[in-house]
C-alpha atoms as a PDB file:
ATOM      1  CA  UNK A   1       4.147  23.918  11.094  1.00  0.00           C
ATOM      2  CA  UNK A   2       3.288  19.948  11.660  1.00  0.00           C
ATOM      3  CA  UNK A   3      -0.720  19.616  12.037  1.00  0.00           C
ATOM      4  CA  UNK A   4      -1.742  19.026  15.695  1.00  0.00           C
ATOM      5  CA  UNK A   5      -1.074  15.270  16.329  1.00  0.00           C
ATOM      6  CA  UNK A   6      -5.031  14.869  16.450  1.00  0.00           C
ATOM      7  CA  UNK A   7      -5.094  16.085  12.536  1.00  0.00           C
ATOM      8  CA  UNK A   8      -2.212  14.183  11.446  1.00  0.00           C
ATOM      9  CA  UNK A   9      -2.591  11.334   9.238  1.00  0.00           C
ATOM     10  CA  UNK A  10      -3.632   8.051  10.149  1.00  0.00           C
ATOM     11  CA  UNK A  11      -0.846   5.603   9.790  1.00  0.00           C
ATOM     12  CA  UNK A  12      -1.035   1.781   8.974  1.00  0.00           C
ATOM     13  CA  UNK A  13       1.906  -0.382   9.536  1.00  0.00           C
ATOM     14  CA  UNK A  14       1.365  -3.496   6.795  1.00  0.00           C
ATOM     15  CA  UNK A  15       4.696  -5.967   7.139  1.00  0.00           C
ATOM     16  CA  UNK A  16       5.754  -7.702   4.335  1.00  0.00           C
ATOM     17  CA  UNK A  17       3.758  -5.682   2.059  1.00  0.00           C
ATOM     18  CA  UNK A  18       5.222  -5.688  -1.169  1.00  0.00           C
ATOM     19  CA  UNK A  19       3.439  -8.627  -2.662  1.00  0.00           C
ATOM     20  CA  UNK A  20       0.513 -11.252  -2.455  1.00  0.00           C
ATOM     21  CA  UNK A  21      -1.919 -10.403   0.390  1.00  0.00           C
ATOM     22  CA  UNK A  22       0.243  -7.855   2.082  1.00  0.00           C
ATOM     23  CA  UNK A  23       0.066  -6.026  -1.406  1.00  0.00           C
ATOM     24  CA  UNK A  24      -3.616  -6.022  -1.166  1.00  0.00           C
ATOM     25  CA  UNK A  25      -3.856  -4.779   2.081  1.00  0.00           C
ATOM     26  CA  UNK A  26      -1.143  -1.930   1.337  1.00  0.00           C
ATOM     27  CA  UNK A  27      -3.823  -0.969  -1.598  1.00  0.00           C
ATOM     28  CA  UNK A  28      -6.960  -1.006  -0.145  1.00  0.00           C
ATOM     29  CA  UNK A  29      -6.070   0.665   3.216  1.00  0.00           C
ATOM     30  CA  UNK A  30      -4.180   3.473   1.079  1.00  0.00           C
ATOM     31  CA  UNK A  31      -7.921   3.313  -0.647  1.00  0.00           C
ATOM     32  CA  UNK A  32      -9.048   3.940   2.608  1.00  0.00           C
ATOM     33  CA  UNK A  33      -7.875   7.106   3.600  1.00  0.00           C
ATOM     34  CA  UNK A  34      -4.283   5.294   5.754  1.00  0.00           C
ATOM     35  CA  UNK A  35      -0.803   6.862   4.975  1.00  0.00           C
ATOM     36  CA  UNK A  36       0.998   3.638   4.898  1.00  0.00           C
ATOM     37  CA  UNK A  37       4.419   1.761   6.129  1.00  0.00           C
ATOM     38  CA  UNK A  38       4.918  -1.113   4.514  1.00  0.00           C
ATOM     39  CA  UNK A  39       8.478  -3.552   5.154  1.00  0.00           C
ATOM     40  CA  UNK A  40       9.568  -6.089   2.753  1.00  0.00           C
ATOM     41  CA  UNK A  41      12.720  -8.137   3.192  1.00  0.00           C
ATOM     42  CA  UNK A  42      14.314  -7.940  -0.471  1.00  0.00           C
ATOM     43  CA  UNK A  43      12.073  -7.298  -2.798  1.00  0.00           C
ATOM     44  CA  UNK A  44      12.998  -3.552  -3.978  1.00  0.00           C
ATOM     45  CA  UNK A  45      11.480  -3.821  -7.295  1.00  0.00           C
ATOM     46  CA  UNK A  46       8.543  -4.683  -5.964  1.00  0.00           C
ATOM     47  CA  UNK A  47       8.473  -2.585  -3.249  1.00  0.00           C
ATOM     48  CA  UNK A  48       9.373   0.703  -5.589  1.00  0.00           C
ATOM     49  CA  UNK A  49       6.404  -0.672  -8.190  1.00  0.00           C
ATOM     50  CA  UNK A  50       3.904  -0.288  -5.117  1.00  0.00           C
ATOM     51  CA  UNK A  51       5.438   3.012  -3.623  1.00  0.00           C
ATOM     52  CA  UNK A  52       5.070   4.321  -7.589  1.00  0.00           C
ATOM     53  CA  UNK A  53       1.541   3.377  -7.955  1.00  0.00           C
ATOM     54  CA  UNK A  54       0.335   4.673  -4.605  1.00  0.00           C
ATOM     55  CA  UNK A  55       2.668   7.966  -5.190  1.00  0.00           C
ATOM     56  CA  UNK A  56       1.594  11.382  -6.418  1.00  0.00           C
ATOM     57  CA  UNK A  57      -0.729  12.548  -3.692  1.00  0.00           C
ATOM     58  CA  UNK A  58      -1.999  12.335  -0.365  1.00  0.00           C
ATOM     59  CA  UNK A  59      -2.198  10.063   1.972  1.00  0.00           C
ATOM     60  CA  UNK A  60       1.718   9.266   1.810  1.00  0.00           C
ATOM     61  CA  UNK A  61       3.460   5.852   1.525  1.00  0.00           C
ATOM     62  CA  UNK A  62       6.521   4.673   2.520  1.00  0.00           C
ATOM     63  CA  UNK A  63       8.751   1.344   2.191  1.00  0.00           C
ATOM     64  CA  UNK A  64      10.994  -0.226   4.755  1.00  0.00           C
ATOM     65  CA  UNK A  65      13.344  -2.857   3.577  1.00  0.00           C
ATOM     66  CA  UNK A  66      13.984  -4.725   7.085  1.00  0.00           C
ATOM     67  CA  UNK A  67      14.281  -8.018   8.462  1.00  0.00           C
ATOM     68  CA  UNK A  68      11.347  -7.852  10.755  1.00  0.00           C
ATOM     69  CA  UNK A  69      12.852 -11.017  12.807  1.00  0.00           C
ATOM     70  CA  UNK A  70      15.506  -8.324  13.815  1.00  0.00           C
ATOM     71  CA  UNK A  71      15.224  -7.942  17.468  1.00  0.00           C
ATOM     72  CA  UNK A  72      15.669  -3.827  16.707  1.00  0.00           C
ATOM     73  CA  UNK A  73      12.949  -4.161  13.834  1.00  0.00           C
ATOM     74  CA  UNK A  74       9.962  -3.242  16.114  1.00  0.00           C
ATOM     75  CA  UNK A  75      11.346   0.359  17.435  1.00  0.00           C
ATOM     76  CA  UNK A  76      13.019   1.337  13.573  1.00  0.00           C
ATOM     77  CA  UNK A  77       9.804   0.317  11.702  1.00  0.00           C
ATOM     78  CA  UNK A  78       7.652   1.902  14.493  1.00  0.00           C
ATOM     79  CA  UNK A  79       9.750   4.982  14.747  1.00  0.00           C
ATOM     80  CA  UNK A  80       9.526   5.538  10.452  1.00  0.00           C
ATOM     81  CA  UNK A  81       5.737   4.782  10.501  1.00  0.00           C
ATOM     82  CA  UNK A  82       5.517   7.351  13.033  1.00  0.00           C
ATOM     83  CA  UNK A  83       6.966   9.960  10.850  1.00  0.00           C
ATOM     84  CA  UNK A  84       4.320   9.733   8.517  1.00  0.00           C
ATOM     85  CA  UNK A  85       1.481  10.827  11.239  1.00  0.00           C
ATOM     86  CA  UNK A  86      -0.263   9.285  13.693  1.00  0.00           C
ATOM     87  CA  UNK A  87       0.299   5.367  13.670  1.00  0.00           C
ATOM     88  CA  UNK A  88      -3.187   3.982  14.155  1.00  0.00           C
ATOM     89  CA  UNK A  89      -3.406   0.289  12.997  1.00  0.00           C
ATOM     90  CA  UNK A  90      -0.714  -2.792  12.861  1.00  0.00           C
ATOM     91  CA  UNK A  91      -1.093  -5.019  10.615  1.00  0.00           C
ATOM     92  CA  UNK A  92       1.324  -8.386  11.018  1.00  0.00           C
ATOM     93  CA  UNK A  93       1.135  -9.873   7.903  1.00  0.00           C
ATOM     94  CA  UNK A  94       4.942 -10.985   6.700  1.00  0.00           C
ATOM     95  CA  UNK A  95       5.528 -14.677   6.967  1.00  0.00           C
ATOM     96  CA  UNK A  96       7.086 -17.906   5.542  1.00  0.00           C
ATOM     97  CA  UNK A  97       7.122 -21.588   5.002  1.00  0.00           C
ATOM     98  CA  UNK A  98       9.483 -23.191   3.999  1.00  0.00           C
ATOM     99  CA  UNK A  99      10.199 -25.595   1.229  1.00  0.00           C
ATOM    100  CA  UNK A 100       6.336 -27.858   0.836  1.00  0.00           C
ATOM    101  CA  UNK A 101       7.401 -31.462   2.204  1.00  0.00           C
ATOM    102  CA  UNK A 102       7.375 -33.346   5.762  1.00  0.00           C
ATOM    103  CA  UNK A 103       8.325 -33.020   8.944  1.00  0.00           C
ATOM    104  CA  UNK A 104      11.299 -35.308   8.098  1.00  0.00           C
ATOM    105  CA  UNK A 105      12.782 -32.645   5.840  1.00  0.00           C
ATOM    106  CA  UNK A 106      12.319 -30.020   8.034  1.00  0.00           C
ATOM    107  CA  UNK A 107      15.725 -28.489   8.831  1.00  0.00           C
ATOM    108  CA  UNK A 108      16.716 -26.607  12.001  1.00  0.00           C
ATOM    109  CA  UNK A 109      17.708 -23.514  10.046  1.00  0.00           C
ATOM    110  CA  UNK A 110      14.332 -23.169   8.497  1.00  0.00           C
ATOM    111  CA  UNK A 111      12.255 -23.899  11.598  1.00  0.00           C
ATOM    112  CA  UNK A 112      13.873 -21.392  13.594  1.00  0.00           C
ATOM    113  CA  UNK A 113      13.322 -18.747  10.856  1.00  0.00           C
ATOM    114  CA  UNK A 114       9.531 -19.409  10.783  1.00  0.00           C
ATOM    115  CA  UNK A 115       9.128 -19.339  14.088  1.00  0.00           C
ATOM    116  CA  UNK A 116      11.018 -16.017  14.731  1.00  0.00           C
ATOM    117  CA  UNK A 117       9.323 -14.760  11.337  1.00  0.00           C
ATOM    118  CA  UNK A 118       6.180 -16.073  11.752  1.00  0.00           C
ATOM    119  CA  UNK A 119       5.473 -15.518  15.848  1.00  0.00           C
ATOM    120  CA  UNK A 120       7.986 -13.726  17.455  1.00  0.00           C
ATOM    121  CA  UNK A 121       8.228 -11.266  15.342  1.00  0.00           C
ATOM    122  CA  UNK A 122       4.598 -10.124  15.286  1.00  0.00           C
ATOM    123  CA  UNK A 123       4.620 -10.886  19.149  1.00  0.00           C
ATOM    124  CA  UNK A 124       7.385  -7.768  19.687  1.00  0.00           C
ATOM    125  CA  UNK A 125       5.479  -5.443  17.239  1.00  0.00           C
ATOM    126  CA  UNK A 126       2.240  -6.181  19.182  1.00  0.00           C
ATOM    127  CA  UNK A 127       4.135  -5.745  22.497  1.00  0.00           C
ATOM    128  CA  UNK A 128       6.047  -2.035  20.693  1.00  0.00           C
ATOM    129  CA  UNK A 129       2.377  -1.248  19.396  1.00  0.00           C
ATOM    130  CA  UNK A 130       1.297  -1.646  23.950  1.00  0.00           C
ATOM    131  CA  UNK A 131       4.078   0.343  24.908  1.00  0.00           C
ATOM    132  CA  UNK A 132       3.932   2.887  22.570  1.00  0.00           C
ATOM    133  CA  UNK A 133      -0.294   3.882  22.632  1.00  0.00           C
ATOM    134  CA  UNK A 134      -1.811   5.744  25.164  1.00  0.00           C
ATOM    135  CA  UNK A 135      -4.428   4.898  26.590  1.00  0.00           C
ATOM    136  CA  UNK A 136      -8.451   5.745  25.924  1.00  0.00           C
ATOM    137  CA  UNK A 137      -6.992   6.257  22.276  1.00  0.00           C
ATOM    138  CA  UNK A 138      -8.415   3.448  19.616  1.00  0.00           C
ATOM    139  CA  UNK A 139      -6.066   1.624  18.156  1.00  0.00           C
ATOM    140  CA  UNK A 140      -6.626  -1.700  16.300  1.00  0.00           C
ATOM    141  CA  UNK A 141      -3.908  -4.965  15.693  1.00  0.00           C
ATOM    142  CA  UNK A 142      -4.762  -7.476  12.925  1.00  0.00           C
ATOM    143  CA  UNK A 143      -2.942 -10.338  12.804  1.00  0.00           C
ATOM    144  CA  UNK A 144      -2.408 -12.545   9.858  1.00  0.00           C
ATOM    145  CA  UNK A 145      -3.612 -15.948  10.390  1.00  0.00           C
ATOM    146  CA  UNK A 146      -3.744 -19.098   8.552  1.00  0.00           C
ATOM    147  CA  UNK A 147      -6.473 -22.142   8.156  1.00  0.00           C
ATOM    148  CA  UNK A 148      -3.704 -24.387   8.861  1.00  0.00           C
ATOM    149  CA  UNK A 149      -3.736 -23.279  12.478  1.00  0.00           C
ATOM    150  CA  UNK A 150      -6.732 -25.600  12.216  1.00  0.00           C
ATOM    151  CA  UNK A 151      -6.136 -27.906   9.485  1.00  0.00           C
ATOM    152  CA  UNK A 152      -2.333 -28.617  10.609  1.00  0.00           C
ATOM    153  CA  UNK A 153      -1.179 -28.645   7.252  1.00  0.00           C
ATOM    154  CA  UNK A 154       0.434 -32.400   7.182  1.00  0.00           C
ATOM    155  CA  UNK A 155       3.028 -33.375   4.963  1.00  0.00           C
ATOM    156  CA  UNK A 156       3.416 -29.648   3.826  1.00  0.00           C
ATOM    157  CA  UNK A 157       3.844 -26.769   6.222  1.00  0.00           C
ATOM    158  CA  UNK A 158       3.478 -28.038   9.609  1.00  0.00           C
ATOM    159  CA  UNK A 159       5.916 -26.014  11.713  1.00  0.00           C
ATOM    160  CA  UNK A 160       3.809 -22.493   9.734  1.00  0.00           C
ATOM    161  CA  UNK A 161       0.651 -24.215  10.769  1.00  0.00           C
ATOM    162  CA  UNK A 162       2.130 -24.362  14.174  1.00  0.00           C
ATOM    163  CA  UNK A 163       2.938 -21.152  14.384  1.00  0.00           C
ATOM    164  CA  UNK A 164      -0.519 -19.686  12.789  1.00  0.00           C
ATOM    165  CA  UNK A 165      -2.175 -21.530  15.820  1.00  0.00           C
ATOM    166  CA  UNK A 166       0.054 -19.709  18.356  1.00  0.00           C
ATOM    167  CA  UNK A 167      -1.105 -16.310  16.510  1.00  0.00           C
ATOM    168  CA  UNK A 168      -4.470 -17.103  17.359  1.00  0.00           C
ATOM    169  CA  UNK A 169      -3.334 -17.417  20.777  1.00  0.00           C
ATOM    170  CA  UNK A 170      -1.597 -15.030  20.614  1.00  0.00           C
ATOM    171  CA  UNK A 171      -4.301 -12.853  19.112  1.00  0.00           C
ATOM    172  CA  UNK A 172      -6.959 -14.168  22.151  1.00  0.00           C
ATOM    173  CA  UNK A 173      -4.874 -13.486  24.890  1.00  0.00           C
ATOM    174  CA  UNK A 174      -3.938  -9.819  23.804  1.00  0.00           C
ATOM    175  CA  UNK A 175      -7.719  -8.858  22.913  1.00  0.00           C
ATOM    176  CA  UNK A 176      -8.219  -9.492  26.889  1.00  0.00           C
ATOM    177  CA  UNK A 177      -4.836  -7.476  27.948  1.00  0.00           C
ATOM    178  CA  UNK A 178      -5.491  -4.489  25.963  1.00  0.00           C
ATOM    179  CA  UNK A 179      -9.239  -4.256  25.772  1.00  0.00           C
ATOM    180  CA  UNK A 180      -8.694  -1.842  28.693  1.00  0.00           C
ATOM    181  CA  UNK A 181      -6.435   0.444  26.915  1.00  0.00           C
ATOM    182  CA  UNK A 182      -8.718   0.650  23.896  1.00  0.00           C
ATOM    183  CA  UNK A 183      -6.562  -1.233  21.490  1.00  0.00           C
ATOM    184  CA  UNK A 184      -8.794  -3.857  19.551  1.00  0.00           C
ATOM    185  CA  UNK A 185      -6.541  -7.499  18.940  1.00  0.00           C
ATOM    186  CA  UNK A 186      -8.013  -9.737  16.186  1.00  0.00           C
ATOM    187  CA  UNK A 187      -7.099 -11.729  13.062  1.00  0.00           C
ATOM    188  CA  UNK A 188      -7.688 -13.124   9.925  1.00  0.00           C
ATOM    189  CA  UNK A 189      -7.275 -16.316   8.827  1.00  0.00           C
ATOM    190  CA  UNK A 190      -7.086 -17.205   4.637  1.00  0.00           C
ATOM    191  CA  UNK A 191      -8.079 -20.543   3.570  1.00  0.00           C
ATOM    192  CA  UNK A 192      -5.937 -21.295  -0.275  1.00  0.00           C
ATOM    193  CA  UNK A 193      -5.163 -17.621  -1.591  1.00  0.00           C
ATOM    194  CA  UNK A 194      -4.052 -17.309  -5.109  1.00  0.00           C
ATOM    195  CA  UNK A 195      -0.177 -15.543  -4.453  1.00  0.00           C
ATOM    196  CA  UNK A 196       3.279 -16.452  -5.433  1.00  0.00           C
ATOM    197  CA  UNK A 197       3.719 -18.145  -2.307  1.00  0.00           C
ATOM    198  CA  UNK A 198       3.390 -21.440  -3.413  1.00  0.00           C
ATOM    199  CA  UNK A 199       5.863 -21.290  -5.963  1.00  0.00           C
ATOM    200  CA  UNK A 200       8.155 -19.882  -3.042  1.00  0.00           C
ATOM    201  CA  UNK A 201       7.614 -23.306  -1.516  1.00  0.00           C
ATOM    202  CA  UNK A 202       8.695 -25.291  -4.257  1.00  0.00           C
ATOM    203  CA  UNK A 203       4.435 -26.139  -6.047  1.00  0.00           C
ATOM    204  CA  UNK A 204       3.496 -23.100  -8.345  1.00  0.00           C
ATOM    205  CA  UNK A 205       0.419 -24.581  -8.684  1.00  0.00           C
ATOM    206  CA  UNK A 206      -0.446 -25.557  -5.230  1.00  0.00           C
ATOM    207  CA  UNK A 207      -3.418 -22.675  -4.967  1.00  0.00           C
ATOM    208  CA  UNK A 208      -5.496 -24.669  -7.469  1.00  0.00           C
ATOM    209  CA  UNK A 209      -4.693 -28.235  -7.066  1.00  0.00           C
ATOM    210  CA  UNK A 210      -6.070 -27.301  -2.733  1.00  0.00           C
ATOM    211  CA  UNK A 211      -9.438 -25.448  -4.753  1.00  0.00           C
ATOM    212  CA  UNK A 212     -10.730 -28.994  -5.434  1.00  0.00           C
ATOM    213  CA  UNK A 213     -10.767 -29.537  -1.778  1.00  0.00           C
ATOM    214  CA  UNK A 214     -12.772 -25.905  -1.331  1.00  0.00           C
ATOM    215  CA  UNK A 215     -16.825 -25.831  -1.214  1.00  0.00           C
ATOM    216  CA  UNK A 216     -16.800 -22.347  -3.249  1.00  0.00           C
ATOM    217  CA  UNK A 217     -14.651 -24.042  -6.015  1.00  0.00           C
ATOM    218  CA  UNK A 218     -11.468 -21.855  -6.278  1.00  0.00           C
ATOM    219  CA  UNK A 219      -8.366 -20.194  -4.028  1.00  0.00           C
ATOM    220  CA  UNK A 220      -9.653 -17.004  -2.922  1.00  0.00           C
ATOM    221  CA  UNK A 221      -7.692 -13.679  -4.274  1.00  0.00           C
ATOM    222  CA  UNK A 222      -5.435 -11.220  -2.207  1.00  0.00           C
ATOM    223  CA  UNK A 223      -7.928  -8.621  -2.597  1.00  0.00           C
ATOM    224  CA  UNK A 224     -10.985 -10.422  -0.470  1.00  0.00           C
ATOM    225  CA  UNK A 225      -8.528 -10.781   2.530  1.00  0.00           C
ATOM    226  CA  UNK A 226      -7.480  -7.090   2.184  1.00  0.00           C
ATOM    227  CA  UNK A 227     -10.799  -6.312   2.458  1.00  0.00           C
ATOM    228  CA  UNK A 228     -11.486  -8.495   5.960  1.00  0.00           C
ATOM    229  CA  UNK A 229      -8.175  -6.723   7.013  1.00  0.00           C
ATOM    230  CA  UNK A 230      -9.879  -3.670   6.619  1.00  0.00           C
ATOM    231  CA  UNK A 231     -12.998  -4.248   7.734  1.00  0.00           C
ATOM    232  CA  UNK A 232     -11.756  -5.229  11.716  1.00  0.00           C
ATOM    233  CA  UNK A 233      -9.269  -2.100  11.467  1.00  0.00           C
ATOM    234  CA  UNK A 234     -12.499  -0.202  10.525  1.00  0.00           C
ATOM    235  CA  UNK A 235     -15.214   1.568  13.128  1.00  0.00           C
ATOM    236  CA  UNK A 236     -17.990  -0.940  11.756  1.00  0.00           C
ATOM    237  CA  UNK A 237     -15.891  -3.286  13.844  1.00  0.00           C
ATOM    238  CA  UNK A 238     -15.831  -1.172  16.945  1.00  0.00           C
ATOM    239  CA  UNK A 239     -17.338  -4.537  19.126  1.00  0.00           C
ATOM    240  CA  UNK A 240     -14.788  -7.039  17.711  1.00  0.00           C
ATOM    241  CA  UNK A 241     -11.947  -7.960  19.477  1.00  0.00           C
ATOM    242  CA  UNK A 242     -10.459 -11.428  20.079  1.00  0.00           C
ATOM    243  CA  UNK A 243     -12.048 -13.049  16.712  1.00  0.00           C
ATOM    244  CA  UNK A 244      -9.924 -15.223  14.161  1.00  0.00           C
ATOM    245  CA  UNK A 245     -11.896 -14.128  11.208  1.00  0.00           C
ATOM    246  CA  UNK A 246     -12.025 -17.181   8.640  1.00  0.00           C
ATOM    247  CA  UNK A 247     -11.759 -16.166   5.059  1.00  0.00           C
ATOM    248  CA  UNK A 248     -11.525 -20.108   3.595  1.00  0.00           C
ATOM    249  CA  UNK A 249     -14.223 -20.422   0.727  1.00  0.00           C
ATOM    250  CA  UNK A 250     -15.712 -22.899   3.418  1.00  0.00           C
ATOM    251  CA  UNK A 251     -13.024 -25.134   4.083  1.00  0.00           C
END
């Protein structure tokens, strides 16, 4: 017999979990006591690496391989997440830049999938997460920011930094909407973090040649932005709603 819905497990969604920061945050809320959903795009060895670590006992987690720019990704990854108990906490983390370089290189193809990657698909999974939680029930959205919402990111990433500044927007303006229904809206935004993002872009060693530009000296690691992540989604955060948490080694 399924537990009452009030006993089931807490469920975190994490998108694009497989690797880098959304790794992280897969692990340590899986630390935490979360069953977990995690989505990746195409990484399946990756994906089944993570699945096989956190396997073998409770809480459960599962992988989604989905394109979460899909205009039916929203319902499908809400609807497996929901299998697994009671879905609890969103966590938008899966995003992209593009090839490192300027403006002037900046094809239409590739701007249109960071936008639709990068803001409009954590806007519908914020908007799925509204429809679909009562209200009076806590719930909590964490949104994965960037410190080039602030910095701008010139000559390297400015269409991502453009759309990290609308998810702090984005992240405002929901804290206010659905403050009412109990469901807590904030972010986090990394400074340099130490992943294999960088050599996505085209600069393998772009995390350390920024460090020399950071007060504490070095990129910060997956693991202390997992740990922000967790800390909003957490009841010590209970009062916070609305903040852009900066995790930037004081950039």
């Amino acid at each position: 017999m399924p537990a009452p819905p009030e006993q089931a497990p807490r469920v975190a969604i994490v998108t694009g979990g497989s690797r880098g920061i959304g790794r992280a945050i897969v692990e340590r809320l899986h630390r935490d006591g979360y069953a977990i959903l995690f989505t990746h795009s195409s990484s399946d060895g990756e994906a089944a690496v993570l699945r096989s670590a956190l396997a073998g006992g409770a809480p459960p987690c599962a992988a989604l391989r989905i394109d979460v720019a899909d205009a039916e990704a929203p319902a499908r990854i809400f609807d497996a997440a929901q299998s697994l108990g009671r879905v609890t906490a969103l966590v938008n983390n899966a995003g992209v830049t593009g090839a490192i370089g300027s403006i002037r290189l900046l094809d239409d193809a590739t701007l249109s999938r960071v936008v639709a990657t990068n803001l409009v698909a954590p806007a519908r999974l914020c908007r799925e997460a509204a429809l679909r939680w009562s209200e009076g029930t806590p719930r909590a959205i964490v949104n994965i920011s960037s410190i080039a919402a602030r910095t701008g990111s010139p000559g390297e990433y400015v269409a991502y930094a453009a759309t990290k500044a609308a998810i702090d927007t984005l992240t405002r303006g929901l804290a206010r909407e659905l403050a009412p229904a109990a469901i807590r809206v904030n972010a986090v935004s990394p400074g340099t973090i130490d992943t294999s993002i960088h050599a996505r872009a085209g600069e393998p060693g772009r995390a350390w040649r920024v460090a020399q530009r950071v007060p504490l000296g070095r990129p910060g690691q997956p693991e202390e932005i997992a740990a922000a992540v967790a800390w909003l989604l957490s009841d010590e955060a209970s009062y916070a709603t609305g903040s852009v948490l900066e995790v930037t080694g004081g950039l």
